[in-house]
N, C-alpha and C. Protein backbone atom coordinates (compact mmCIF):
# COMPACT_ATOMS: atom_id res chain seq x y z
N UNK A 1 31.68 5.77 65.20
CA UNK A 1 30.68 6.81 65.16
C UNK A 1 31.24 8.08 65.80
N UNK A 2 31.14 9.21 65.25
CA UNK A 2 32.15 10.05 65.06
C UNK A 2 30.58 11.26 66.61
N UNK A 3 31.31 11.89 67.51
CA UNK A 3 30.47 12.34 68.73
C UNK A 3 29.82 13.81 68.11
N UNK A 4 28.71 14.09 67.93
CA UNK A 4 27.65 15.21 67.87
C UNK A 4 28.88 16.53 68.48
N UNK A 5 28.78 16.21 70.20
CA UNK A 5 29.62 17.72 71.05
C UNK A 5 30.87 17.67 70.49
N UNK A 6 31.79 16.47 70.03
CA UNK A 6 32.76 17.01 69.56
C UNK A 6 32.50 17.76 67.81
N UNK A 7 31.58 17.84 67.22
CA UNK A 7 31.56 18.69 65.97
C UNK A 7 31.15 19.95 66.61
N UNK A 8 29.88 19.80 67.81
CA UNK A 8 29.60 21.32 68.13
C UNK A 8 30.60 22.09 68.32
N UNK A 9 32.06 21.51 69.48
CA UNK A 9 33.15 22.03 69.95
C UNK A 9 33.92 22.58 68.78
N UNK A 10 34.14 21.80 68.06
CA UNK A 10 35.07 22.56 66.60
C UNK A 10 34.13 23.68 66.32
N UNK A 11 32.78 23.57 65.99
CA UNK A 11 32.01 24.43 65.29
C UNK A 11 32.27 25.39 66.15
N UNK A 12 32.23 25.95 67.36
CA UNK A 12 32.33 26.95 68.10
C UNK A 12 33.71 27.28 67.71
N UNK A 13 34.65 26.62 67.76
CA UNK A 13 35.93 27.18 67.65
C UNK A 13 36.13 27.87 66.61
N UNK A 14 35.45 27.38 65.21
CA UNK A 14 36.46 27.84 63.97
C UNK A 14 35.05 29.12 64.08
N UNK A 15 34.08 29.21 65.03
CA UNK A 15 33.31 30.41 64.80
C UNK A 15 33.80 31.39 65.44
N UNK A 16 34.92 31.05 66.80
CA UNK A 16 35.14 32.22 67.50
C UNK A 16 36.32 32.51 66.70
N UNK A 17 37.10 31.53 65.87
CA UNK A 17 38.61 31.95 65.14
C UNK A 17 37.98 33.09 63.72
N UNK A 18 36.91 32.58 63.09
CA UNK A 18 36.01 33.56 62.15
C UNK A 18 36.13 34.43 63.07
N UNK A 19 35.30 34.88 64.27
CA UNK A 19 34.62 36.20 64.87
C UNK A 19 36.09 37.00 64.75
N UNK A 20 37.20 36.65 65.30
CA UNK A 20 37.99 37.05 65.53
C UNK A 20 38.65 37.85 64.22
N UNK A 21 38.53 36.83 63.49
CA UNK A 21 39.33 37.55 62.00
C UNK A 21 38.79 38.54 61.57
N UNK A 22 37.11 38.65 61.51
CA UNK A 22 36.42 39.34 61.33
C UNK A 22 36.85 40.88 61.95
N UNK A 23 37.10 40.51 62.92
CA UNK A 23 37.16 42.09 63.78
C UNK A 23 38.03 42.61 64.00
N UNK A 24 39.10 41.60 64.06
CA UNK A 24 40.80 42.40 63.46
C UNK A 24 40.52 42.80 61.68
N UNK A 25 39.75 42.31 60.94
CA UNK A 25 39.67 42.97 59.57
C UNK A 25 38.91 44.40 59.80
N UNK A 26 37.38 44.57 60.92
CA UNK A 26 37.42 45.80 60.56
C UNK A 26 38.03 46.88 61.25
N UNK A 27 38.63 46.51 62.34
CA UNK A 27 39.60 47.43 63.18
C UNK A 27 40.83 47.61 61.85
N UNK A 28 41.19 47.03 61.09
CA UNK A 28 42.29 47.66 60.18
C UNK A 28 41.83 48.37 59.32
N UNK A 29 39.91 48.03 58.79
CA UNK A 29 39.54 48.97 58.07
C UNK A 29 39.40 50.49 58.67
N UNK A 30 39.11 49.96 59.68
CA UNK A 30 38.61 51.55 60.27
C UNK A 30 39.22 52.82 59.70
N UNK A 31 38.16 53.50 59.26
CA UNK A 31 38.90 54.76 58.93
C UNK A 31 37.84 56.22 59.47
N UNK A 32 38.37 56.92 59.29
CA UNK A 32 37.73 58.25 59.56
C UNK A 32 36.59 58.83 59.05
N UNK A 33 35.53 59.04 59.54
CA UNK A 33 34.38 59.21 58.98
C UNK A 33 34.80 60.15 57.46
N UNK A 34 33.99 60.06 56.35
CA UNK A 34 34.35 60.80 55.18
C UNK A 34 33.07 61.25 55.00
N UNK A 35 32.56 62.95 55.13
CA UNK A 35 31.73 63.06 54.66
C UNK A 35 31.09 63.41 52.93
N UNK A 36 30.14 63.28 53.07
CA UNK A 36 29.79 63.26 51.18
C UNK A 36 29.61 64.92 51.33
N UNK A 37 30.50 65.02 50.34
CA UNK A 37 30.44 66.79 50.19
C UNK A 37 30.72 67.07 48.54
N UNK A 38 29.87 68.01 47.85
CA UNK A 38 30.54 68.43 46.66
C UNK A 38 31.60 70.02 46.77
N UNK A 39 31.87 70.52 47.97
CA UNK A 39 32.61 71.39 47.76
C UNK A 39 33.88 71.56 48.94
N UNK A 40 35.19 72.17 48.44
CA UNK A 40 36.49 72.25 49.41
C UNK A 40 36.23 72.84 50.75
N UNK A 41 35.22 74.04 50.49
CA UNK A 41 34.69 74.59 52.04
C UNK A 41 34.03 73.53 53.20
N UNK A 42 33.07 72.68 52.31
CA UNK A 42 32.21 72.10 53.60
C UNK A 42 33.47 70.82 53.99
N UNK A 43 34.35 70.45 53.25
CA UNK A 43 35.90 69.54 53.95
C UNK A 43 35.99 70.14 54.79
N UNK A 44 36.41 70.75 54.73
CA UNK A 44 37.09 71.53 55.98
C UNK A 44 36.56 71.99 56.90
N UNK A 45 35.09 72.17 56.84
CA UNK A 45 34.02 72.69 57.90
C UNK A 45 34.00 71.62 59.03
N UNK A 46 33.69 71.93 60.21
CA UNK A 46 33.15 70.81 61.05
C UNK A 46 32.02 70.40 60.80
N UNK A 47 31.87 69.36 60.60
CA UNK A 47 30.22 68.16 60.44
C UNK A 47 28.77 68.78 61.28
N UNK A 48 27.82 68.82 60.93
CA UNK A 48 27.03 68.86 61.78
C UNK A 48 27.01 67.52 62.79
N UNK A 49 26.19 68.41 63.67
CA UNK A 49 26.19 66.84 64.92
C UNK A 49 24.80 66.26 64.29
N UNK A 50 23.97 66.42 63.79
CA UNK A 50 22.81 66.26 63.00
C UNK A 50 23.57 64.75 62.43
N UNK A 51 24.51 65.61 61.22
CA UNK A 51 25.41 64.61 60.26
C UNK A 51 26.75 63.38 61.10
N UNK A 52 26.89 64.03 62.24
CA UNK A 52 27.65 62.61 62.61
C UNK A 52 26.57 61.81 63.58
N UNK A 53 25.28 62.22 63.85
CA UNK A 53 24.04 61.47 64.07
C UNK A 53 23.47 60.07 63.73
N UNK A 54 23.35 60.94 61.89
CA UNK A 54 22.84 59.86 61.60
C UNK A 54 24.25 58.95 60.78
N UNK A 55 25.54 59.10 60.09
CA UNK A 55 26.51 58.58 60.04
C UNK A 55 26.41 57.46 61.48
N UNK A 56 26.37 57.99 62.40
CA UNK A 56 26.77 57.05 63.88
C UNK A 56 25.35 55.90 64.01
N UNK A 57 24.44 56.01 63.94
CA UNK A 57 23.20 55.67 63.49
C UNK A 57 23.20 54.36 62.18
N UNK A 58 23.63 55.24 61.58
CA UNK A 58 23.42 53.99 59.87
C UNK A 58 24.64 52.94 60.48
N UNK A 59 25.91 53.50 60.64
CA UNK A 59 26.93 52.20 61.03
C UNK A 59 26.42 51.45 62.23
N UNK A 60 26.04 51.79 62.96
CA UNK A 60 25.21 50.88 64.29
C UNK A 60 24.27 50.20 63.96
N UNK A 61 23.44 50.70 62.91
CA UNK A 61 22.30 49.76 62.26
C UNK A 61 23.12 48.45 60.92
N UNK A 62 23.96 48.78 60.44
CA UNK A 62 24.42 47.78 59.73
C UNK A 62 25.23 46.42 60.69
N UNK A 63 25.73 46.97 62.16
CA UNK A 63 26.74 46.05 62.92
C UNK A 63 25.27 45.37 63.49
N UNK A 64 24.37 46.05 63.59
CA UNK A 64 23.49 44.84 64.75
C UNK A 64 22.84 43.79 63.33
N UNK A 65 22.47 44.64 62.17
CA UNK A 65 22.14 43.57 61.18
C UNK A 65 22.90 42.20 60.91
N UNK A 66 24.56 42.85 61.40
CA UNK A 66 25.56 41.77 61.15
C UNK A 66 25.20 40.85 62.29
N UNK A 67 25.20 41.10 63.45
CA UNK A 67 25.56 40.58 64.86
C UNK A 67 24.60 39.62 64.54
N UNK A 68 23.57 40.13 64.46
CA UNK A 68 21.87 39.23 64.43
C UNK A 68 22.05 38.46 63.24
N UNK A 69 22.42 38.24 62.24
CA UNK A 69 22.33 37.47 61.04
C UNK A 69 23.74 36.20 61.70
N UNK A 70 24.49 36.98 62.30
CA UNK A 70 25.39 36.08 63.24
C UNK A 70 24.93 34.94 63.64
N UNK A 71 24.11 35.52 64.32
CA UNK A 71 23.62 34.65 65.66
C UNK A 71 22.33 33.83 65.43
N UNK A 72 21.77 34.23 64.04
CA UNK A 72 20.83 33.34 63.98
C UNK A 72 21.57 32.11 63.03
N UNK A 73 22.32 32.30 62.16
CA UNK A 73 23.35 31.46 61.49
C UNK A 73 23.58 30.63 62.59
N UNK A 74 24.45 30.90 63.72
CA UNK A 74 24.67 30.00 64.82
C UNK A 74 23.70 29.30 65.11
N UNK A 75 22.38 29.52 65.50
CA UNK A 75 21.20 28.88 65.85
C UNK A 75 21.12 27.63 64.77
N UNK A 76 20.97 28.46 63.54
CA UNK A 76 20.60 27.23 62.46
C UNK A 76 21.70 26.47 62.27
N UNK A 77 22.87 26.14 62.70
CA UNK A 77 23.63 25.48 63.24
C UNK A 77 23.70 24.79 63.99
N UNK A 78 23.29 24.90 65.39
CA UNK A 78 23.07 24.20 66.73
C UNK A 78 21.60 23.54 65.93
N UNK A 79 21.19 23.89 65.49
CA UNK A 79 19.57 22.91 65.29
C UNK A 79 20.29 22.01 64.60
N UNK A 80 20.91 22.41 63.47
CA UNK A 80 21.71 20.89 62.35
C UNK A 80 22.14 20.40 63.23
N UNK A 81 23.38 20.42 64.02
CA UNK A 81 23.89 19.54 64.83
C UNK A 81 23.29 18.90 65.35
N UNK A 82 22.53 19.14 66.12
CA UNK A 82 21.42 18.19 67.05
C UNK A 82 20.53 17.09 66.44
N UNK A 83 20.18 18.13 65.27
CA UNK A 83 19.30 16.51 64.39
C UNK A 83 20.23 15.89 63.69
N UNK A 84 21.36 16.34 63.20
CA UNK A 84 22.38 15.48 62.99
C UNK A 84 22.85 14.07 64.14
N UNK A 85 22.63 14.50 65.03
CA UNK A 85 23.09 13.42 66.17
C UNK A 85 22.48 12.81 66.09
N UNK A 86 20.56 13.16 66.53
CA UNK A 86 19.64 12.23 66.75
C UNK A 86 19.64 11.28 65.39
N UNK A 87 20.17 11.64 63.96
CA UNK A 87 19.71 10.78 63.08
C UNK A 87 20.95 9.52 63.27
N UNK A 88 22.16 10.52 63.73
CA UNK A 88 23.40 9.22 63.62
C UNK A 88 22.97 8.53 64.99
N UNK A 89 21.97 8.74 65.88
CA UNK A 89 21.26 8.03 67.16
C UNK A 89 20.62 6.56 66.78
N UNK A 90 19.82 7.36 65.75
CA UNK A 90 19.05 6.41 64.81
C UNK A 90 19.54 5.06 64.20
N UNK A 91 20.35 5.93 63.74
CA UNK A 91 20.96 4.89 62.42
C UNK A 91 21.67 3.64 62.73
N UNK A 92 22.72 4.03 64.20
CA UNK A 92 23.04 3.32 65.16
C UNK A 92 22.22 2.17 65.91
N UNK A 93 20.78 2.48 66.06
CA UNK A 93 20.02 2.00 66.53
C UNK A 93 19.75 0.83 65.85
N UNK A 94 19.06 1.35 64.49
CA UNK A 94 18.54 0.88 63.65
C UNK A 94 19.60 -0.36 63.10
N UNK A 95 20.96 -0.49 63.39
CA UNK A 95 22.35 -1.25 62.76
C UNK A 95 22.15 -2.17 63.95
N UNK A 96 22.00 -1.55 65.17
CA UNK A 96 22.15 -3.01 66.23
C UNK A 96 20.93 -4.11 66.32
N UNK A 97 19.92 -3.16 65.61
CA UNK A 97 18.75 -4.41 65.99
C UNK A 97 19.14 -5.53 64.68
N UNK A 98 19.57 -4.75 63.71
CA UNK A 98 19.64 -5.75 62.37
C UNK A 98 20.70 -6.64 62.45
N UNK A 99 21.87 -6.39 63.58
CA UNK A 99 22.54 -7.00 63.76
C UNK A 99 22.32 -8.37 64.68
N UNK A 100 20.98 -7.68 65.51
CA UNK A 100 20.27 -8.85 66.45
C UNK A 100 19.91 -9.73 65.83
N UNK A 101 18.82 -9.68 64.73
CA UNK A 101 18.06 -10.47 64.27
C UNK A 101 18.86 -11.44 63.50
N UNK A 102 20.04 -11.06 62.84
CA UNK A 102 20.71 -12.19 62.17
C UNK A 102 21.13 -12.46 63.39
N UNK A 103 21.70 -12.89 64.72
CA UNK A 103 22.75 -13.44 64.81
C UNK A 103 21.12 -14.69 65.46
């Protein structure tokens, strides 16, 4: 019978080896804000602070959407695991009494 904490333990691991990949992928994406412009003048203009506002704003609202969809994934994880155990608790259980009664 194979141990519940040792699947949690992997599960954490290959989540912090994910987190990790994850964030060396967007540190290589990173690039320089690009604003949406249809003309060569406003390139070259400096941004409003208005416009690197809400730019700074929308990307902060997409990372906590990530973080939180993260972390509730993790949750619904730790819940499987756990009733995963209690059922292989069970099942275990349920094998020794049947093993009682025949002998």
């Amino acid at each position: 019978m194979e141990c519940p904490l040792i699947r949690v333990e992997v599960s954490v691991q290959s989540l912090e080896k994910s987190f990790k990949e994850r964030l060396s992928k967007l540190k290589q994406a990173r690039m320089p804000l690009v604003f949406e412009s249809n003309t060569v003048d406003s390139l070259t203009s400096r941004p409003s602070a208005q416009a690197l506002n809400q730019r700074v704003l929308h990307h902060n609202s997409e990372l906590t959407n990530f973080v939180s969809r993260d972390s509730r994934l993790m949750e619904e994880k730790m819940e499987l695991c756990n009733t995963l155990g209690r059922l292989e608790e069970e099942i275990w259980r349920y094998r020794k009494r049947g093993a009682e009664q025949q002998s």
